[in-house]
Each structure stands twice: as C-alpha cells, then as structure tokens.
N, C-alpha and C. Protein backbone atom coordinates (compact mmCIF):
# COMPACT_ATOMS: atom_id res chain seq x y z
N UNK A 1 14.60 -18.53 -2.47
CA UNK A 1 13.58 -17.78 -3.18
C UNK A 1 12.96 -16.74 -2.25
N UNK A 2 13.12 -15.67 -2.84
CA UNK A 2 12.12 -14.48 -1.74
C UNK A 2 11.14 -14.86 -1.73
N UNK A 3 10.48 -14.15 -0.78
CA UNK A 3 8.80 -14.15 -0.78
C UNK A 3 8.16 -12.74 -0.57
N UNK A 4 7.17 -12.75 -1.49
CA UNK A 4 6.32 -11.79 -2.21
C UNK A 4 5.77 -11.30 -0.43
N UNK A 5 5.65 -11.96 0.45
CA UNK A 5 5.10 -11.26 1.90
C UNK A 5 5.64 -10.26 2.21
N UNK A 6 7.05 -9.54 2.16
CA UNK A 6 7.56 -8.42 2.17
C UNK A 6 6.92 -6.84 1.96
N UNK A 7 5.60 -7.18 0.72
CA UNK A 7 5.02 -6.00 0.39
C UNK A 7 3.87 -5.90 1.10
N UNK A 8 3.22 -4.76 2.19
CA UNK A 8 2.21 -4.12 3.06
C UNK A 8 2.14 -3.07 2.30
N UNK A 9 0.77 -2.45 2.15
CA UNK A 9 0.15 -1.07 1.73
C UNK A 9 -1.18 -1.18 2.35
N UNK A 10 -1.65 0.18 2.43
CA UNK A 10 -2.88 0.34 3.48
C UNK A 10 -3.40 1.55 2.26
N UNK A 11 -4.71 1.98 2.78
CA UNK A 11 -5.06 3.13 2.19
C UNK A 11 -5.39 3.96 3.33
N UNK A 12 -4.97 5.52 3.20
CA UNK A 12 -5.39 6.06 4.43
C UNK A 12 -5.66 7.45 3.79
N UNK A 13 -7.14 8.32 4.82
CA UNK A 13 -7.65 9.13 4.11
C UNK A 13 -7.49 9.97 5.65
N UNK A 14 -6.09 11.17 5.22
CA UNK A 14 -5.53 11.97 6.12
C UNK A 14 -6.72 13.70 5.89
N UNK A 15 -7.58 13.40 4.78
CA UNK A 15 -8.17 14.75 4.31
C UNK A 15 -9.51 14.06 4.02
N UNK A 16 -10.50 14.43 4.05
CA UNK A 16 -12.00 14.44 3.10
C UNK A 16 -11.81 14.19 1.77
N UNK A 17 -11.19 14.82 0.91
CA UNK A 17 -10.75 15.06 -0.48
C UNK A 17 -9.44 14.32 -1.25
N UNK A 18 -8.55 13.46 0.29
CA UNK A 18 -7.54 13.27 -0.17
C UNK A 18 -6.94 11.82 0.63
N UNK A 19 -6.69 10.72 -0.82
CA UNK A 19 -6.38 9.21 0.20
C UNK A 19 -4.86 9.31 -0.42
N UNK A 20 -4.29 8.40 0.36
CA UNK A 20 -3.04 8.15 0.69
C UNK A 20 -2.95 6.61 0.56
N UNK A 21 -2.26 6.50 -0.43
CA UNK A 21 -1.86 4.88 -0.40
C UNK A 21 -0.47 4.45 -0.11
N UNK A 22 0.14 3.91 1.02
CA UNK A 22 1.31 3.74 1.30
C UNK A 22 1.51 2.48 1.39
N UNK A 23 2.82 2.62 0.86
CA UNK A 23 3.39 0.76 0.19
C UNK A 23 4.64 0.96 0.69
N UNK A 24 5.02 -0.43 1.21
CA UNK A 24 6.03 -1.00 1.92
C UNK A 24 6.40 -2.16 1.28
N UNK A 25 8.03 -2.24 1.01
CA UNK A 25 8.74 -3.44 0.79
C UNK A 25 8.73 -3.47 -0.66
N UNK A 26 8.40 -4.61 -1.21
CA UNK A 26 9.02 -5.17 -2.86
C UNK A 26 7.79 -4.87 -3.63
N UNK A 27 8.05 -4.21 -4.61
CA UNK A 27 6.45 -3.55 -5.49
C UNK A 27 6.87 -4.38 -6.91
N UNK A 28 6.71 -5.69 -7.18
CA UNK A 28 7.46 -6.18 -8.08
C UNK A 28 6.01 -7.20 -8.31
N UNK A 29 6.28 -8.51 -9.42
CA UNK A 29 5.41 -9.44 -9.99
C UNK A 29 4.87 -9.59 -9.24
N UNK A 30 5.03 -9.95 -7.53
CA UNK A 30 4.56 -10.96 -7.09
C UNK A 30 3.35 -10.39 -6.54
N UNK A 31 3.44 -9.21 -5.78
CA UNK A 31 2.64 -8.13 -5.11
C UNK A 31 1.46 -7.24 -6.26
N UNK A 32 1.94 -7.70 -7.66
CA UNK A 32 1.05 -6.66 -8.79
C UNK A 32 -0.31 -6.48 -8.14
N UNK A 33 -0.96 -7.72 -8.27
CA UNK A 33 -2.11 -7.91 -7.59
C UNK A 33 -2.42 -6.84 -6.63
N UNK A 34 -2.20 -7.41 -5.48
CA UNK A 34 -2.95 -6.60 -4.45
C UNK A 34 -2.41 -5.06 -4.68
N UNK A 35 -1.37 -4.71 -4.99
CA UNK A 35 -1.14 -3.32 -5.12
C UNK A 35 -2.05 -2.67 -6.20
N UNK A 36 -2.42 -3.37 -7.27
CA UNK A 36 -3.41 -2.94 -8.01
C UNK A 36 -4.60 -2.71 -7.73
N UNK A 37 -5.17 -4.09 -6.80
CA UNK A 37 -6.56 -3.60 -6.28
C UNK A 37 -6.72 -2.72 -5.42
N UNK A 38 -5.51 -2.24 -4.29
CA UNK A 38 -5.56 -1.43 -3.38
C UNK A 38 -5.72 -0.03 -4.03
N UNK A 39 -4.70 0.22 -5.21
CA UNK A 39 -4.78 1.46 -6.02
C UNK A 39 -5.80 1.86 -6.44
N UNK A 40 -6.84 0.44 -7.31
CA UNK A 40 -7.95 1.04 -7.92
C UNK A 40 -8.79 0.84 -7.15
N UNK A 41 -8.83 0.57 -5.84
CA UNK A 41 -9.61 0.55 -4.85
C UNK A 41 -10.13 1.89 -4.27
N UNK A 42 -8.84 2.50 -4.11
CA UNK A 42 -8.89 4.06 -3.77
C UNK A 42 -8.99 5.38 -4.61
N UNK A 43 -8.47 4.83 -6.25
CA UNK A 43 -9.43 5.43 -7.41
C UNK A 43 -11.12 5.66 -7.25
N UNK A 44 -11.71 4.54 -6.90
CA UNK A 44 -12.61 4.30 -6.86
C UNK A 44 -13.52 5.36 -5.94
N UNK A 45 -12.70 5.28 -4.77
CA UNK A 45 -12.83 6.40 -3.71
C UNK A 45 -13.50 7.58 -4.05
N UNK A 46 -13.03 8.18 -5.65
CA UNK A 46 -12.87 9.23 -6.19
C UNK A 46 -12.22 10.45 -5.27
N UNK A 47 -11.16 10.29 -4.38
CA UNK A 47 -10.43 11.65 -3.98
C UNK A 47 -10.33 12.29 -5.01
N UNK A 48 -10.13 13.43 -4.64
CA UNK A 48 -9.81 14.49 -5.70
C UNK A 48 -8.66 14.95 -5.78
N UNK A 49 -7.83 14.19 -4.50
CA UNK A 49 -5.79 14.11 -4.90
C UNK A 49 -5.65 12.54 -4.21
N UNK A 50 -4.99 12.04 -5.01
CA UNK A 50 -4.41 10.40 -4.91
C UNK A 50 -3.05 10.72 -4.94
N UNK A 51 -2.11 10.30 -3.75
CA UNK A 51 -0.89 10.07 -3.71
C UNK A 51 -0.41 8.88 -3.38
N UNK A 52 -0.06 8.19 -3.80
CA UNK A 52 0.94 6.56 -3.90
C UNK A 52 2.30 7.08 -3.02
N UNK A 53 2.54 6.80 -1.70
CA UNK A 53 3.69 7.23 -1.02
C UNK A 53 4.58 6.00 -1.18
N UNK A 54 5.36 5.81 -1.91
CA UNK A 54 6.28 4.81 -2.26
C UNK A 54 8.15 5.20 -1.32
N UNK A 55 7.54 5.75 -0.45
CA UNK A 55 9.10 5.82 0.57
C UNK A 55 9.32 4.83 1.24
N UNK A 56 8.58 4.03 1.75
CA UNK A 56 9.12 2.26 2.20
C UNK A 56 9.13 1.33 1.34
N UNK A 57 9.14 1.56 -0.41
CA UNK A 57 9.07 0.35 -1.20
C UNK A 57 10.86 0.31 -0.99
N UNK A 58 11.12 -0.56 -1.45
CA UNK A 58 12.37 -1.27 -1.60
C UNK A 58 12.65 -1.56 -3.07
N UNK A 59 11.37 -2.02 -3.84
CA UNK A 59 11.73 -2.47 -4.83
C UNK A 59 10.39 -1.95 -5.97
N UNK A 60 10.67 -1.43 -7.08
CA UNK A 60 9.57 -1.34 -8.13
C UNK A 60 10.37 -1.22 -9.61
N UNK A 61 9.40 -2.64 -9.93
CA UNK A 61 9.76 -3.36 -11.12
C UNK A 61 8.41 -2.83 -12.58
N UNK A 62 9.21 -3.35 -13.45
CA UNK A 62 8.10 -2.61 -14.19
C UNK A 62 6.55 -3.04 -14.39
N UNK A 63 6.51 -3.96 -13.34
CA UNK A 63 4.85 -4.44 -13.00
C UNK A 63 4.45 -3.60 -11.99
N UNK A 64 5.14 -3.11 -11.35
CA UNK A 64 4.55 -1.38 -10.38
C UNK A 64 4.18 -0.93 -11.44
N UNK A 65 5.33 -0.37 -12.14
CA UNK A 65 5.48 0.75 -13.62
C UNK A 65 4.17 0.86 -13.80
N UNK A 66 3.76 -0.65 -14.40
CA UNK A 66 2.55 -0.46 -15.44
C UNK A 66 1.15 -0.12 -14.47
N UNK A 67 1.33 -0.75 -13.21
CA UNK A 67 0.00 -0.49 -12.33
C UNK A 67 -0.34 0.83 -11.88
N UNK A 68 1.00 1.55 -12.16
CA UNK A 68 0.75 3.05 -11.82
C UNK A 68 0.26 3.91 -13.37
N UNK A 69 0.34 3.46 -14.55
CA UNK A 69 0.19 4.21 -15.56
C UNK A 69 -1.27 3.56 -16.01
N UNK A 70 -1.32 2.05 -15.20
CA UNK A 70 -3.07 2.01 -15.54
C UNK A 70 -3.69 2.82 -14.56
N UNK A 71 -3.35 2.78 -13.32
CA UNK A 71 -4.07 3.67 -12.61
C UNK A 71 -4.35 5.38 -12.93
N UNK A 72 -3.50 5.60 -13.99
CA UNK A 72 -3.75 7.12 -14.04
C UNK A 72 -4.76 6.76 -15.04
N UNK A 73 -5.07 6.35 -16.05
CA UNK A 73 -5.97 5.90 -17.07
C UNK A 73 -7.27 6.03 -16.35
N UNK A 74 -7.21 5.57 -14.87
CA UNK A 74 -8.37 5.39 -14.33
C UNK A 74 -8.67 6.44 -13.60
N UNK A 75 -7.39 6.86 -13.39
CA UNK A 75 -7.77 8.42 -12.35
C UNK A 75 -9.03 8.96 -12.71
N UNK A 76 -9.08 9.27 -13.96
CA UNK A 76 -10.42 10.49 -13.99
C UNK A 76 -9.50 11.97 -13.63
N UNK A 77 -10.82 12.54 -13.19
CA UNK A 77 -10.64 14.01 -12.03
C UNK A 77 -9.65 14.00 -11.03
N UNK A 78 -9.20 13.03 -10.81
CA UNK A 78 -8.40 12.67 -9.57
C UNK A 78 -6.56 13.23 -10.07
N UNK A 79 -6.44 14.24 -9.14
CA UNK A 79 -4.85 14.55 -9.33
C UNK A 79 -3.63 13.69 -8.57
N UNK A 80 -3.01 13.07 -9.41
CA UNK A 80 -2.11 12.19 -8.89
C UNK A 80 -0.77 12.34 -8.49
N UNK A 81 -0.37 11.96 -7.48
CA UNK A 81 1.09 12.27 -7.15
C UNK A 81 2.03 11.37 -6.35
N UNK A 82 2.79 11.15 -6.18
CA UNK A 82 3.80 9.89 -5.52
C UNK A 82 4.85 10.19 -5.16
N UNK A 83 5.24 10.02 -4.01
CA UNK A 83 5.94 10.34 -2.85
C UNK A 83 7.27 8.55 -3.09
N UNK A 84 8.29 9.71 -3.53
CA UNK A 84 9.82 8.70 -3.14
C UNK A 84 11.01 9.46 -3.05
N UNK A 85 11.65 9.52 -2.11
CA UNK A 85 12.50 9.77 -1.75
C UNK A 85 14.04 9.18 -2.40
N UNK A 86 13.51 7.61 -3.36
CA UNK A 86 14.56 6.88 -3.45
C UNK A 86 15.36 7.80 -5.20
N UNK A 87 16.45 8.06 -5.37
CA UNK A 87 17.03 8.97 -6.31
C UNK A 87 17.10 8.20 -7.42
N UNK A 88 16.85 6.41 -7.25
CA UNK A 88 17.36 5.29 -8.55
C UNK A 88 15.89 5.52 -9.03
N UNK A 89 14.47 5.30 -8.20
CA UNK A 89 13.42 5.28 -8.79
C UNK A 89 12.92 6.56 -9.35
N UNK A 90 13.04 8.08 -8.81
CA UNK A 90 13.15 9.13 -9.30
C UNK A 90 13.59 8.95 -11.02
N UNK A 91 14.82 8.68 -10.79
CA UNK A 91 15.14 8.59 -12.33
C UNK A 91 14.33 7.77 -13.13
N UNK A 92 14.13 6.73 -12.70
CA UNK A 92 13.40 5.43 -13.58
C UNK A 92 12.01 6.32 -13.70
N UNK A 93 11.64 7.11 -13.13
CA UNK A 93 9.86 7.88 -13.46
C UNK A 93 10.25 8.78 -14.64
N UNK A 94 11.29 9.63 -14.19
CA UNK A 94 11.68 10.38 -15.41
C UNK A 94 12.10 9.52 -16.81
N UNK A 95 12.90 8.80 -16.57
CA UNK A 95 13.32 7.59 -17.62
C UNK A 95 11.81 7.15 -18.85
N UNK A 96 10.77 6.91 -17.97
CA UNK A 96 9.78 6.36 -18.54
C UNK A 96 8.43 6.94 -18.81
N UNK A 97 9.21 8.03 -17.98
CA UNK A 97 7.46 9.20 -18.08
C UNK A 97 6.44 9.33 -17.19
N UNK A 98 6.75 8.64 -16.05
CA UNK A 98 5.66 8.57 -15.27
C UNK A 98 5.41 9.78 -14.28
N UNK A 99 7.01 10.39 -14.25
CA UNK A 99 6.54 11.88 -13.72
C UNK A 99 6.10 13.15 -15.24
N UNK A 100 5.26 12.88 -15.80
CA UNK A 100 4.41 13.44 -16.56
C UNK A 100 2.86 13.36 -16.54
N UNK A 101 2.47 11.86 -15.60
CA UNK A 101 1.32 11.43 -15.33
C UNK A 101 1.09 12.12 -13.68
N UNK A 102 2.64 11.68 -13.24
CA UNK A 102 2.04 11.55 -11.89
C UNK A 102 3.07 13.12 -11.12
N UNK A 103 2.47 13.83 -10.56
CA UNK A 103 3.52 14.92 -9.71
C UNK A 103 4.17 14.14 -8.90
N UNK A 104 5.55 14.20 -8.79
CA UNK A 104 6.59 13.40 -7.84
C UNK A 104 7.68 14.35 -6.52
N UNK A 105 7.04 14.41 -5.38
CA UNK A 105 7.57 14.53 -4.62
C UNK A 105 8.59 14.18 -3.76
N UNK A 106 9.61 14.36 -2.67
CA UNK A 106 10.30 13.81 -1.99
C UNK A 106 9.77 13.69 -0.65
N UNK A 107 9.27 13.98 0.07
CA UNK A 107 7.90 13.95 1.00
C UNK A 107 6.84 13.82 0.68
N UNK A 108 5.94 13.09 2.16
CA UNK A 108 4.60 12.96 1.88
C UNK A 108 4.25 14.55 2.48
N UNK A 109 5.02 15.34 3.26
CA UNK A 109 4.24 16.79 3.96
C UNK A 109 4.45 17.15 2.80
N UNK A 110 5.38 17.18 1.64
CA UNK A 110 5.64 18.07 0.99
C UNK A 110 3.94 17.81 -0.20
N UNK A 111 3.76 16.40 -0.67
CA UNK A 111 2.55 15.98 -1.26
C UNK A 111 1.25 16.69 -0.97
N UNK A 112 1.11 16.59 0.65
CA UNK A 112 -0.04 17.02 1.10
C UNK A 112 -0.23 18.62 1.69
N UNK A 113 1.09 18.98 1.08
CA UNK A 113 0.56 20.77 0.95
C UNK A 113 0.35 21.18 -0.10
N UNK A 114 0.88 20.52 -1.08
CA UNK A 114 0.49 20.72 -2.67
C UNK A 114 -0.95 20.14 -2.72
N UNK A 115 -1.67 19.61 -1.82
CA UNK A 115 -3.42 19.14 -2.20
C UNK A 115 -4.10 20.63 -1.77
C-alpha cells in the first residue's frame, strides 16, 4: 500500500501581491486535505495572483481536480494560474475545463511574468 507521505507543499510569497503554492509528489485522496487547507489557506491571503506550481506532483486525481475548481469558487479577485509542465495533466485541465478557470503555464518564470 502507498503512503499518502509522498505529498509536501509549502506556500511561498516570491512578490507582495503574489503567493506561490508548490506541491510535490501524489495530489490524490489521501493528501485532499492538507492540499486543500494549504490552497484555501493562501486564498485567504488574498494575493492578487495565486499560482498552484504543480511541476513536482507526480500524481493528480480527480480529488486535486475538485480542490482546484473549489478553490477558484473561492478565489474572489484573485487571478489564478498553475504551473505543469506534465503534457498527460495539461490535457486532463483541458479535458475538464480547468484551464478556463485557471491560466496554465509550463513554467513557474513563465507564471510570474504574466503577474
């Protein structure tokens, strides 16, 4: 049986105006939790650009999915965007719409020149 310890995310505020939430490892059931509170943790923040850098996840299941489409609910004012590099999850955003909520980059430099 895996274990859900695989997934680390931090919040980090590289701008005044702008946090950075970066997630590492398996973004699946087990991790919903804390990836959720970390997200709406930094909603909360109220930046005025929120990017989810998802280039060290490994894995996002559709309990990421949904934590990222509640989090835009919650955004507010806050412009959202998410950083993956990976080409299977790319599709799966397009697949489901979430690059309509969220601007999707292939870099985080590329994210944080668009703020």
């Amino acid at each position: 049986m895996k274990s859900h310890l695989q997934f680390r995310a931090e919040i980090l505020r590289p701008h005044k105006n702008v946090a950075v939430l970066t997630v590492e490892g398996e973004v699946d059931v087990h991790a919903d939790p804390r990836f959720r509170e970390l997200l709406f943790r930094a909603i909360a923040e109220r930046p005025r650009d929120l990017i989810v850098d998802l280039t060290r996840a490994t894995t996002l299941d559709c309990a990421g999915l949904g934590v990222l489409v509640s989090a835009a609910r919650r955004a507010g004012t806050s412009s959202l965007a998410i950083v993956c590099s990976d080409q299977a999850m790319t599709n799966i955003f397009a697949l489901v719409g979430v690059d309509r909520i969220f601007r999707v980059f292939g870099s985080r430099a590329a994210a944080l020149a668009a703020c």
